[in-house]
PDB file of N, CA and C in Angstrom:
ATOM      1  N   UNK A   1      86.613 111.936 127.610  1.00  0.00           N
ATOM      2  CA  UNK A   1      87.148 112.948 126.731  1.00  0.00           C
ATOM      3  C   UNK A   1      86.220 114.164 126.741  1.00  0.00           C
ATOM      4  N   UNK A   2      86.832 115.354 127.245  1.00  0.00           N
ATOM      5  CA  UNK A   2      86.070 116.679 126.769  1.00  0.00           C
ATOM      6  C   UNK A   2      85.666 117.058 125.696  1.00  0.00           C
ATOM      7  N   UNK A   3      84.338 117.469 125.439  1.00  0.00           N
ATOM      8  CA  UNK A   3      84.177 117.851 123.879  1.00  0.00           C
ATOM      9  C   UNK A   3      84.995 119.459 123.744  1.00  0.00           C
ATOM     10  N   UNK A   4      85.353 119.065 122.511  1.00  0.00           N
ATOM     11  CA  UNK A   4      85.976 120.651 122.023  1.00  0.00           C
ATOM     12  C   UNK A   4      85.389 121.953 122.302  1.00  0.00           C
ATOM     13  N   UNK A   5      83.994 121.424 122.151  1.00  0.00           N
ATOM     14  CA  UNK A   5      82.925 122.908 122.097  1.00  0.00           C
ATOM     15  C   UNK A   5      83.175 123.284 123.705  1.00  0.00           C
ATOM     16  N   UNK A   6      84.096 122.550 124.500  1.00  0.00           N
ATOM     17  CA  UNK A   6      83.862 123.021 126.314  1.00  0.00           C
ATOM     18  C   UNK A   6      84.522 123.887 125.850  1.00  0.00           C
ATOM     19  N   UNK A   7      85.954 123.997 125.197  1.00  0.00           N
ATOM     20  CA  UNK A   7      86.933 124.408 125.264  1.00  0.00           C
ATOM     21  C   UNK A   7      86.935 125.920 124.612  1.00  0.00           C
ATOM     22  N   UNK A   8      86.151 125.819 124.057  1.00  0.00           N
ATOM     23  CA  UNK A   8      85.650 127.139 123.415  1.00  0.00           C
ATOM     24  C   UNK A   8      84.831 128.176 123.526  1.00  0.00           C
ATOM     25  N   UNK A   9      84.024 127.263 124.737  1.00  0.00           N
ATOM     26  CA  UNK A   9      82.892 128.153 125.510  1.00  0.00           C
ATOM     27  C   UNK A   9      84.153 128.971 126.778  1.00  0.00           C
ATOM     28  N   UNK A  10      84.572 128.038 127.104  1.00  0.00           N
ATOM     29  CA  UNK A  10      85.795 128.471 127.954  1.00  0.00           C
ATOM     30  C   UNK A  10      86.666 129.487 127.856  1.00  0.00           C
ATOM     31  N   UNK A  11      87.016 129.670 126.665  1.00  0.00           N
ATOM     32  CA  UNK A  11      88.084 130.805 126.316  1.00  0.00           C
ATOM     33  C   UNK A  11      86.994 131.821 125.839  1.00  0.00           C
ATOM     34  N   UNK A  12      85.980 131.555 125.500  1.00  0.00           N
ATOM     35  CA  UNK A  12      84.935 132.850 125.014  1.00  0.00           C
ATOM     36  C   UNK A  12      84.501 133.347 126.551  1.00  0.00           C
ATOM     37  N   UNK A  13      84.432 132.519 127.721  1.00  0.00           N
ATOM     38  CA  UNK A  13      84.397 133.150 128.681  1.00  0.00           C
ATOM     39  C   UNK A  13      85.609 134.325 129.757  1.00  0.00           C
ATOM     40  N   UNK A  14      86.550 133.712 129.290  1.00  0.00           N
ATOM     41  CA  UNK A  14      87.800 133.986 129.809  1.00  0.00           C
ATOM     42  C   UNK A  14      87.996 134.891 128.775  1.00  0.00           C
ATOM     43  N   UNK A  15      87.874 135.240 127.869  1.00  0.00           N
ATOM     44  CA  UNK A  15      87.960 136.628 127.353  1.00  0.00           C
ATOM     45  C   UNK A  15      86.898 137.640 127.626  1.00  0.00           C
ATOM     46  N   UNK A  16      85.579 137.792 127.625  1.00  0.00           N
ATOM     47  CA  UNK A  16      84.416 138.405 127.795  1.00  0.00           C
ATOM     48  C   UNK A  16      84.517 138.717 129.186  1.00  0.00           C
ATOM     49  N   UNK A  17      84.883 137.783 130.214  1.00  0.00           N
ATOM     50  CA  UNK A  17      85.357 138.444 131.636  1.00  0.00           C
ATOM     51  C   UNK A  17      86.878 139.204 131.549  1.00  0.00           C
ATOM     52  N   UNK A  18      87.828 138.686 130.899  1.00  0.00           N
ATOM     53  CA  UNK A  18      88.669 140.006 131.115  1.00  0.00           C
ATOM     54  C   UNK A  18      88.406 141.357 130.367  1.00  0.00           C
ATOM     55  N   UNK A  19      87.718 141.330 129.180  1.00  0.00           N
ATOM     56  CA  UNK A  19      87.239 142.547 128.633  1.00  0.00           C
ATOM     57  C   UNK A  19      86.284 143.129 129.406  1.00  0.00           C
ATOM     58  N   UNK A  20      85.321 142.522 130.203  1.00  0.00           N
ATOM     59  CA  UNK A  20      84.298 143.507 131.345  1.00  0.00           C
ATOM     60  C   UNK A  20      84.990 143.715 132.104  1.00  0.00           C
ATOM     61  N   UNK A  21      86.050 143.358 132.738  1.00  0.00           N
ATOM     62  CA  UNK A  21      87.265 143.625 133.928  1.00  0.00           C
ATOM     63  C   UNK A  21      88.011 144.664 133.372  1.00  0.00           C
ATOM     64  N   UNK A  22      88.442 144.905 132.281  1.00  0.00           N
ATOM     65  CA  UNK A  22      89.366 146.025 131.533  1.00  0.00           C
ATOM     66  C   UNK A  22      88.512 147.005 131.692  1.00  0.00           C
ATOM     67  N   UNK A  23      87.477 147.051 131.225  1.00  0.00           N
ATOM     68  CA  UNK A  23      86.566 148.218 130.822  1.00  0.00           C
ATOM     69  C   UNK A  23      86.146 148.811 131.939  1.00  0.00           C
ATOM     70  N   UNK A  24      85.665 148.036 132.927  1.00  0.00           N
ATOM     71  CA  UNK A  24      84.798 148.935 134.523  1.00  0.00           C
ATOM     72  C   UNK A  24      85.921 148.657 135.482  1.00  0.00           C
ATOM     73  N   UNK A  25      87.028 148.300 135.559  1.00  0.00           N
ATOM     74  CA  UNK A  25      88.222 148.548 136.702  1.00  0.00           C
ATOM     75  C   UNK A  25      88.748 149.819 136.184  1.00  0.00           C
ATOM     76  N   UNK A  26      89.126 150.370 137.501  1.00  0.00           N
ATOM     77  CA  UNK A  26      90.018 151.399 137.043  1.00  0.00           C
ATOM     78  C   UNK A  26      91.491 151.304 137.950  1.00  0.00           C
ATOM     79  N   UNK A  27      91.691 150.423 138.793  1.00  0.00           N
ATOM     80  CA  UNK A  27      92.995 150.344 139.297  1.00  0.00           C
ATOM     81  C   UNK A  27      93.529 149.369 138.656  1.00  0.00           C
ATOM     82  N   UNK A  28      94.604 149.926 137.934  1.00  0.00           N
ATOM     83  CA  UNK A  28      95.889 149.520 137.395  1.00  0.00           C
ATOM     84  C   UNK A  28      96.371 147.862 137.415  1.00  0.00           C
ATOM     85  N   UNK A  29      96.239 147.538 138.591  1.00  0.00           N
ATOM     86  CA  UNK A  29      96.655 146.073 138.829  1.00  0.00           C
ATOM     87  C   UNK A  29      95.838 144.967 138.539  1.00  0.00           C
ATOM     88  N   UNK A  30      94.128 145.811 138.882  1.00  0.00           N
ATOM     89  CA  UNK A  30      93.044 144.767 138.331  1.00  0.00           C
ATOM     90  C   UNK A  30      92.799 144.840 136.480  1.00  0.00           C
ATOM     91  N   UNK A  31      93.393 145.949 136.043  1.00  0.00           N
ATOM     92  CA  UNK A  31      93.661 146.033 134.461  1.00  0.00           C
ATOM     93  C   UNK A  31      94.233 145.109 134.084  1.00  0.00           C
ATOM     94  N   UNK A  32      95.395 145.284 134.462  1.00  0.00           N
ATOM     95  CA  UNK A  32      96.923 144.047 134.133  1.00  0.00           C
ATOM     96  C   UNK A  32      96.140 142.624 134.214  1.00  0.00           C
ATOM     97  N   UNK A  33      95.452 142.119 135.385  1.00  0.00           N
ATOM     98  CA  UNK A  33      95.230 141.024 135.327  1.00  0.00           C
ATOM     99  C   UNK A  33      93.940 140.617 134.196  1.00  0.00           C
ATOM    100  N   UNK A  34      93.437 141.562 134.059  1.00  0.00           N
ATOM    101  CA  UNK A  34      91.998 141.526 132.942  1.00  0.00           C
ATOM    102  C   UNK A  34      92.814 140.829 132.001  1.00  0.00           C
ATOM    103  N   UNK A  35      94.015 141.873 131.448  1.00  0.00           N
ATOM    104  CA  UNK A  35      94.378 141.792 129.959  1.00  0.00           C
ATOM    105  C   UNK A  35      95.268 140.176 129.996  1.00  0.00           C
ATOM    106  N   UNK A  36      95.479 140.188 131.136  1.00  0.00           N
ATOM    107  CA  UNK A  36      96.002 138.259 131.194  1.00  0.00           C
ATOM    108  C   UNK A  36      95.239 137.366 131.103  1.00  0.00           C
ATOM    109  N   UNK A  37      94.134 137.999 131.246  1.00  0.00           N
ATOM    110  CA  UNK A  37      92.872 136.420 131.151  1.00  0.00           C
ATOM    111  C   UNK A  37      92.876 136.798 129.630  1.00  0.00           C
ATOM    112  N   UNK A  38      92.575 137.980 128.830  1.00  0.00           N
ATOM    113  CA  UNK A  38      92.332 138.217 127.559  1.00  0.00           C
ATOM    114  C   UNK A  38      93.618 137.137 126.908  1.00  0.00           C
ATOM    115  N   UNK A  39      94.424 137.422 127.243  1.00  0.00           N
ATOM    116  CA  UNK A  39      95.973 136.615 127.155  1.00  0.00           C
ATOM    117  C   UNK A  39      95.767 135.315 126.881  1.00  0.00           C
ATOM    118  N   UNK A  40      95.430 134.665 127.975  1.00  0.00           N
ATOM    119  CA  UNK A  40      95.081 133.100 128.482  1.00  0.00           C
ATOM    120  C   UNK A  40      93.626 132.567 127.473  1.00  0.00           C
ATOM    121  N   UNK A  41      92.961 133.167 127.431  1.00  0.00           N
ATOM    122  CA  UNK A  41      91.769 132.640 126.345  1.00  0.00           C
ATOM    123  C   UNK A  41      92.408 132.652 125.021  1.00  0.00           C
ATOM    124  N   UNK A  42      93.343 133.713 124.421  1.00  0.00           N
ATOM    125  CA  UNK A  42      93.950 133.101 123.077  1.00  0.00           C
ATOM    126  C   UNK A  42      95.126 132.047 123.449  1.00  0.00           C
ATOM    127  N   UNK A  43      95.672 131.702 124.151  1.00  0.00           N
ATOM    128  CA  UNK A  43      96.506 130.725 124.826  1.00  0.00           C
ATOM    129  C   UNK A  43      95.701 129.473 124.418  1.00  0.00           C
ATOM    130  N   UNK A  44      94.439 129.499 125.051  1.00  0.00           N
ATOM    131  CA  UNK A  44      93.422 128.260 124.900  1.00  0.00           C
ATOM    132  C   UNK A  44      93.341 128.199 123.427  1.00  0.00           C
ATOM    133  N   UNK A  45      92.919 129.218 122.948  1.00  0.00           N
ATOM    134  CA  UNK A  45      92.636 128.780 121.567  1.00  0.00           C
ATOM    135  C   UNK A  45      93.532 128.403 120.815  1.00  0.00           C
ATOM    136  N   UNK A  46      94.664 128.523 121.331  1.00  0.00           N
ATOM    137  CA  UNK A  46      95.856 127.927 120.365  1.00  0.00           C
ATOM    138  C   UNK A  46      95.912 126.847 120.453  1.00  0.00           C
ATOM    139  N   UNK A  47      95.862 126.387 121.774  1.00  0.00           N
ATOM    140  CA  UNK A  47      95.754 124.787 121.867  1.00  0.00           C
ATOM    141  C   UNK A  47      94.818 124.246 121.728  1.00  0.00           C
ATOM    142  N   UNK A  48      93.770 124.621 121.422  1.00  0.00           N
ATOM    143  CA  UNK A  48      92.853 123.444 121.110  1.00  0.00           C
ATOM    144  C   UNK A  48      92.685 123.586 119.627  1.00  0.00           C
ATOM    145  N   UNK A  49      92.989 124.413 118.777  1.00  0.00           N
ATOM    146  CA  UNK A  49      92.768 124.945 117.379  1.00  0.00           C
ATOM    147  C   UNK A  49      93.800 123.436 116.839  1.00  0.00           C
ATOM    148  N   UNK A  50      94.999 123.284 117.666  1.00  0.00           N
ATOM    149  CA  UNK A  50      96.207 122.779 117.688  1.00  0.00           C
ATOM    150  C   UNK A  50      95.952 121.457 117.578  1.00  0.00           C
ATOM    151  N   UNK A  51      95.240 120.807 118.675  1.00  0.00           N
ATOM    152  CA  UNK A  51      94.513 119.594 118.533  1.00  0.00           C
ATOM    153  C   UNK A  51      93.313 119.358 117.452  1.00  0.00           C
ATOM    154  N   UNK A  52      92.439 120.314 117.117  1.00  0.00           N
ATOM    155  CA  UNK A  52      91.384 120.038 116.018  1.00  0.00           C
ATOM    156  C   UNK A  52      92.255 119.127 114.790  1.00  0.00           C
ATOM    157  N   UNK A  53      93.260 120.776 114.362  1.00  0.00           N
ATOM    158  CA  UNK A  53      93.832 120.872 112.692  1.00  0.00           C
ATOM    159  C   UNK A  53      94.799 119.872 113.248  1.00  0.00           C
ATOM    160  N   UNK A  54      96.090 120.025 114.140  1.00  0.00           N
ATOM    161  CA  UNK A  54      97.104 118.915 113.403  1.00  0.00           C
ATOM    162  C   UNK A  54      96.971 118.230 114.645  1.00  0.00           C
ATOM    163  N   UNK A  55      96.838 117.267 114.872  1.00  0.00           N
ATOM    164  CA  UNK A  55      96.576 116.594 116.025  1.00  0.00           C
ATOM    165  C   UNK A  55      97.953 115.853 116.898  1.00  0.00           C
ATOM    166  N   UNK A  56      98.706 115.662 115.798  1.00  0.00           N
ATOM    167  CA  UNK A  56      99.719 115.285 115.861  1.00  0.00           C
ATOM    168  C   UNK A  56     101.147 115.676 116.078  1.00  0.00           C
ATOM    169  N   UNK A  57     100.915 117.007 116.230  1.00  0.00           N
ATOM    170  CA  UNK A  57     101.604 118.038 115.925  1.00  0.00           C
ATOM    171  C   UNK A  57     101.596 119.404 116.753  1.00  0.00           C
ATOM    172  N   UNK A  58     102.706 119.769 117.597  1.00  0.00           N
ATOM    173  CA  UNK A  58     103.326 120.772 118.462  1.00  0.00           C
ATOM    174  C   UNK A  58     103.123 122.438 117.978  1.00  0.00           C
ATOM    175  N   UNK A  59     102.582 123.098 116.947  1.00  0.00           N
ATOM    176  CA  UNK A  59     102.653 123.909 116.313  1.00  0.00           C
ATOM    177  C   UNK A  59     101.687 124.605 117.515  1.00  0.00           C
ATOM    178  N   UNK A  60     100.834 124.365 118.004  1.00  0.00           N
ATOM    179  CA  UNK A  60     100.131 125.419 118.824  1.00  0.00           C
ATOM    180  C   UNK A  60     100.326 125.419 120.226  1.00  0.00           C
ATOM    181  N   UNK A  61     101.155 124.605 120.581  1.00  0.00           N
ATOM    182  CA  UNK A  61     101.355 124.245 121.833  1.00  0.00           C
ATOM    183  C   UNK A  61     102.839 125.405 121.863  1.00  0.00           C
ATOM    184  N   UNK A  62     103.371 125.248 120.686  1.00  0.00           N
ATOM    185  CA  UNK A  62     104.472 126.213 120.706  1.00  0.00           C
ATOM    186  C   UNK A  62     104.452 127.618 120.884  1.00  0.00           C
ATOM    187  N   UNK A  63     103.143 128.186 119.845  1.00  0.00           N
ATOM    188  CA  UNK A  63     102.136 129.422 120.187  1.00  0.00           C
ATOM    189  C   UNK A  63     102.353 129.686 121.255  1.00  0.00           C
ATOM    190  N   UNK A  64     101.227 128.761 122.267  1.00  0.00           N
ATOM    191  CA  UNK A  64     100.752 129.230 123.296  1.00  0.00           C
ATOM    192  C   UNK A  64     102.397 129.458 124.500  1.00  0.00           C
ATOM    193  N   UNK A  65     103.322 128.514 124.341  1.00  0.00           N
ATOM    194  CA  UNK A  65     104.518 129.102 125.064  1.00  0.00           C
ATOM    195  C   UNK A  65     105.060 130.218 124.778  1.00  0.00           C
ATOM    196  N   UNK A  66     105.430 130.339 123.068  1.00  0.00           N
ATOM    197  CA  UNK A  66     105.536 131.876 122.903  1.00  0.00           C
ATOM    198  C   UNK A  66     104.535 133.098 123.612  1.00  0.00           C
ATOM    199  N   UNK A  67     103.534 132.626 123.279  1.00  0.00           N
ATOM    200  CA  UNK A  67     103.010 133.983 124.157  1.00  0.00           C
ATOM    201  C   UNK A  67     102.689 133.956 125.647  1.00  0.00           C
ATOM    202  N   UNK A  68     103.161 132.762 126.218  1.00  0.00           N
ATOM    203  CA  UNK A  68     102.952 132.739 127.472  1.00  0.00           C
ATOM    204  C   UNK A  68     104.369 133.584 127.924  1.00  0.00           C
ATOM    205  N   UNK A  69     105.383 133.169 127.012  1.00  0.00           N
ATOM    206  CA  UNK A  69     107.078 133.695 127.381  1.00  0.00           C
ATOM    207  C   UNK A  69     106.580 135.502 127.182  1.00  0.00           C
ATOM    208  N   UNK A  70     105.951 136.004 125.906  1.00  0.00           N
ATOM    209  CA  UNK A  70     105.619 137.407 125.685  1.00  0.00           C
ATOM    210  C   UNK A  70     105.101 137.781 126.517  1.00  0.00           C
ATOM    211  N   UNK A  71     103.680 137.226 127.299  1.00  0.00           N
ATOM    212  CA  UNK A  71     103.050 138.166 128.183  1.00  0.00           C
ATOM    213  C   UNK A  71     104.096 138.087 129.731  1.00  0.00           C
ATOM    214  N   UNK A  72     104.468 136.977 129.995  1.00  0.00           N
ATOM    215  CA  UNK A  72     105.520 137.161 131.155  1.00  0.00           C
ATOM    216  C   UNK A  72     106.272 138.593 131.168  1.00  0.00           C
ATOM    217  N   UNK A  73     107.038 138.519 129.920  1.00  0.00           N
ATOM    218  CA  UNK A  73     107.626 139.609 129.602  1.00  0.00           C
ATOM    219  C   UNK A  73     106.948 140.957 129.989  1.00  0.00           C
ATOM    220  N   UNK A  74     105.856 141.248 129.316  1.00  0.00           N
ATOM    221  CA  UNK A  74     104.646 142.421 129.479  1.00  0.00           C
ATOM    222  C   UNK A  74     104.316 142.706 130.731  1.00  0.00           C
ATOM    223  N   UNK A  75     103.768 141.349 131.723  1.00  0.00           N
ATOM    224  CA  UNK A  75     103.487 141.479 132.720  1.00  0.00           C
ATOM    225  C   UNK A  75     104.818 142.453 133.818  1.00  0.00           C
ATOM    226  N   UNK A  76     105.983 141.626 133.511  1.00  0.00           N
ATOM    227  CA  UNK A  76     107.089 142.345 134.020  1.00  0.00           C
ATOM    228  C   UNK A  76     107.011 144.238 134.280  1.00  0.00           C
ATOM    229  N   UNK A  77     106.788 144.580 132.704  1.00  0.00           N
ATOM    230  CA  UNK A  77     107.318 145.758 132.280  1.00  0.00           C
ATOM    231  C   UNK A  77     106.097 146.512 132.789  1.00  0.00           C
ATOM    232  N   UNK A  78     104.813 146.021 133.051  1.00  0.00           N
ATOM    233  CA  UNK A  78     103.836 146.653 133.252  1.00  0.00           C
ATOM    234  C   UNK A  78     104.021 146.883 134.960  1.00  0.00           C
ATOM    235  N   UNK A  79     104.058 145.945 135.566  1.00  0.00           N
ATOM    236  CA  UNK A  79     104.397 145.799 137.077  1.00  0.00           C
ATOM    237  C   UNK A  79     105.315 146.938 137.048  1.00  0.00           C
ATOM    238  N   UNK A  80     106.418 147.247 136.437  1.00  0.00           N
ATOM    239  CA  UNK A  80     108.134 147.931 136.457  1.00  0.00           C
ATOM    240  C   UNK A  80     106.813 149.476 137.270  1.00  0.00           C
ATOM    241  N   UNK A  81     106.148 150.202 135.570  1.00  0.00           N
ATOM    242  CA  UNK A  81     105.665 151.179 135.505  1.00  0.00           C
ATOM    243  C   UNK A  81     104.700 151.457 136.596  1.00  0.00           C
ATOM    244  N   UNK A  82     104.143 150.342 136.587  1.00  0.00           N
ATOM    245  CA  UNK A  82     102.731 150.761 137.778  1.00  0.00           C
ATOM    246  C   UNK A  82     103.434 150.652 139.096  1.00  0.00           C
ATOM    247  N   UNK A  83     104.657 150.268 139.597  1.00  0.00           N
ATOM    248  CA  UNK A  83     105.107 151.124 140.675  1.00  0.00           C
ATOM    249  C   UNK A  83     105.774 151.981 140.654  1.00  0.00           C
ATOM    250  N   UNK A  84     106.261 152.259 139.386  1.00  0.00           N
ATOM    251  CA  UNK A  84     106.798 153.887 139.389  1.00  0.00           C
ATOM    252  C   UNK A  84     105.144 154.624 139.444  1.00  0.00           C
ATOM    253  N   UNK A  85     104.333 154.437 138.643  1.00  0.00           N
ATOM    254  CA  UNK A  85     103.039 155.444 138.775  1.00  0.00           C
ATOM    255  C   UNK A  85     102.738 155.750 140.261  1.00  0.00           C
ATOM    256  N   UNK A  86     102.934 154.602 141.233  1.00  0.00           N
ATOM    257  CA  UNK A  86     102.348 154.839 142.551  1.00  0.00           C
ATOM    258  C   UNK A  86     103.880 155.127 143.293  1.00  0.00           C
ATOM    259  N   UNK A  87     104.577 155.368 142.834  1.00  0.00           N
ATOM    260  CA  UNK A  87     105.749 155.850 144.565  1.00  0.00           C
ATOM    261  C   UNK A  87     105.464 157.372 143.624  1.00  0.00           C
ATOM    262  N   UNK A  88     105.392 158.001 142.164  1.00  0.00           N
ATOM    263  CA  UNK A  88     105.254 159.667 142.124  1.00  0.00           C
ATOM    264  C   UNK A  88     103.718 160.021 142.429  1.00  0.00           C
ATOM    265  N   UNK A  89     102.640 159.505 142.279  1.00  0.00           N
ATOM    266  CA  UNK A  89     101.326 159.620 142.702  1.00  0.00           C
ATOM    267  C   UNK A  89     101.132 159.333 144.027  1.00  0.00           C
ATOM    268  N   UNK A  90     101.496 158.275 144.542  1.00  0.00           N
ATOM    269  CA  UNK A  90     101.317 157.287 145.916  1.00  0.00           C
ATOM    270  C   UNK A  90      99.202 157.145 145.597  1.00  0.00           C
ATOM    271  N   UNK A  91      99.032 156.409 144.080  1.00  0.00           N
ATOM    272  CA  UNK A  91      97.802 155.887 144.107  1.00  0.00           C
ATOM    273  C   UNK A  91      97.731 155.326 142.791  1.00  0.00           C
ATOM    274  N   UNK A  92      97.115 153.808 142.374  1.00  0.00           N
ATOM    275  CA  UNK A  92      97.542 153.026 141.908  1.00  0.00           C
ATOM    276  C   UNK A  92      95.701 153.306 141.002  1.00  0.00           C
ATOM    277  N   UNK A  93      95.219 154.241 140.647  1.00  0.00           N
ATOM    278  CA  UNK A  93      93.790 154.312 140.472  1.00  0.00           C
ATOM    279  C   UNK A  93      94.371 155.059 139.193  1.00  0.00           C
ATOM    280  N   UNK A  94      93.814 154.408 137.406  1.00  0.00           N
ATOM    281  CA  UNK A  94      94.031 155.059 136.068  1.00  0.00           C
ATOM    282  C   UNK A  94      94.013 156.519 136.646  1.00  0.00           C
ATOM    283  N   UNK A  95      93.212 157.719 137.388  1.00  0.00           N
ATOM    284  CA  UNK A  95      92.884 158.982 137.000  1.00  0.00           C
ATOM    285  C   UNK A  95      93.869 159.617 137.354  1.00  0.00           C
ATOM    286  N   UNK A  96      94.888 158.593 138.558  1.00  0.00           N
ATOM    287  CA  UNK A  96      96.188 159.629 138.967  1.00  0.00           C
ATOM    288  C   UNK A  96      96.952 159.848 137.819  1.00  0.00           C
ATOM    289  N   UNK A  97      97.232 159.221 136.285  1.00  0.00           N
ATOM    290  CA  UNK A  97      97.734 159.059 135.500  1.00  0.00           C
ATOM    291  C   UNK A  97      97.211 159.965 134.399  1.00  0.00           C
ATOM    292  N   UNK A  98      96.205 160.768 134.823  1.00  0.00           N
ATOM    293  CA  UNK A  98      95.458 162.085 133.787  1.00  0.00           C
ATOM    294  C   UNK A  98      96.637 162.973 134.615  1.00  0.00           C
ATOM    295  N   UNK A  99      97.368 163.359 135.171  1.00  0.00           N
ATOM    296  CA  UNK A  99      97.716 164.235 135.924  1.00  0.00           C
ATOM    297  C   UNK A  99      99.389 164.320 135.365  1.00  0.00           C
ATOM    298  N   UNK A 100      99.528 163.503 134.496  1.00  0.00           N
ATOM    299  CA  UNK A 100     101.331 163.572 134.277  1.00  0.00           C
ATOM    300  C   UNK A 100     101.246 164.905 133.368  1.00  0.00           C
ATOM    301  N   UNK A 101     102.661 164.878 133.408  1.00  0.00           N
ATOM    302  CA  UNK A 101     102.879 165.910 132.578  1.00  0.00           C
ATOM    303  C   UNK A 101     103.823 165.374 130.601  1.00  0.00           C
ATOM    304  N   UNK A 102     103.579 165.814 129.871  1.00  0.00           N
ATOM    305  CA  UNK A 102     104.275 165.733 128.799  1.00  0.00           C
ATOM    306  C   UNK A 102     105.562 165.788 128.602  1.00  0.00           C
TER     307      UNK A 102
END
């Protein structure tokens, strides 16, 4: 049996690497995937929060599908935009995106 505390070092890692990945990437696609690990570490924490408190019980396991179904969703809509950004730019790098117009 894994101790809990893995599980928590785990998602504190998997967030702290997608937040240093958000912050010093600047192409678009390596963003998206940052903010999915940020995603996936509260995912973890749902489920194991899930197992601590009700052990017996589906309540965080349900969480974590809801937001696995939400970020699917996100991921979609984000993909949609970031190839519209690159066929009017033809460059997939945040600074082409200082350049739109209002």
């Amino acid at each position: 049996m894994i101790p809990v505390w893995c599980f928590f070092v785990l998602s504190a890692l998997l967030f702290f690497i997608g937040f240093f990945g958000f912050v010093t990437r600047r192409n678009l696609i390596a963003m998206l995937i940052s903010i999915e690990l940020i995603l996936n570490s509260a995912d973890l924490n749902f489920a194991v929060f899930n197992r601590i408190l009700y052990p017996g019980q589906l309540e965080g396991v349900f969480f974590t599908l809801f937001s696995i179904g939400v970020s699917a969703a996100e991921t979609a809509v984000a993909i949609a935009i970031i190839i519209n950004v690159y066929r009017n730019f033809h460059s997939d790098q945040v600074n082409s995106i200082e350049n739109m117009k209002l």
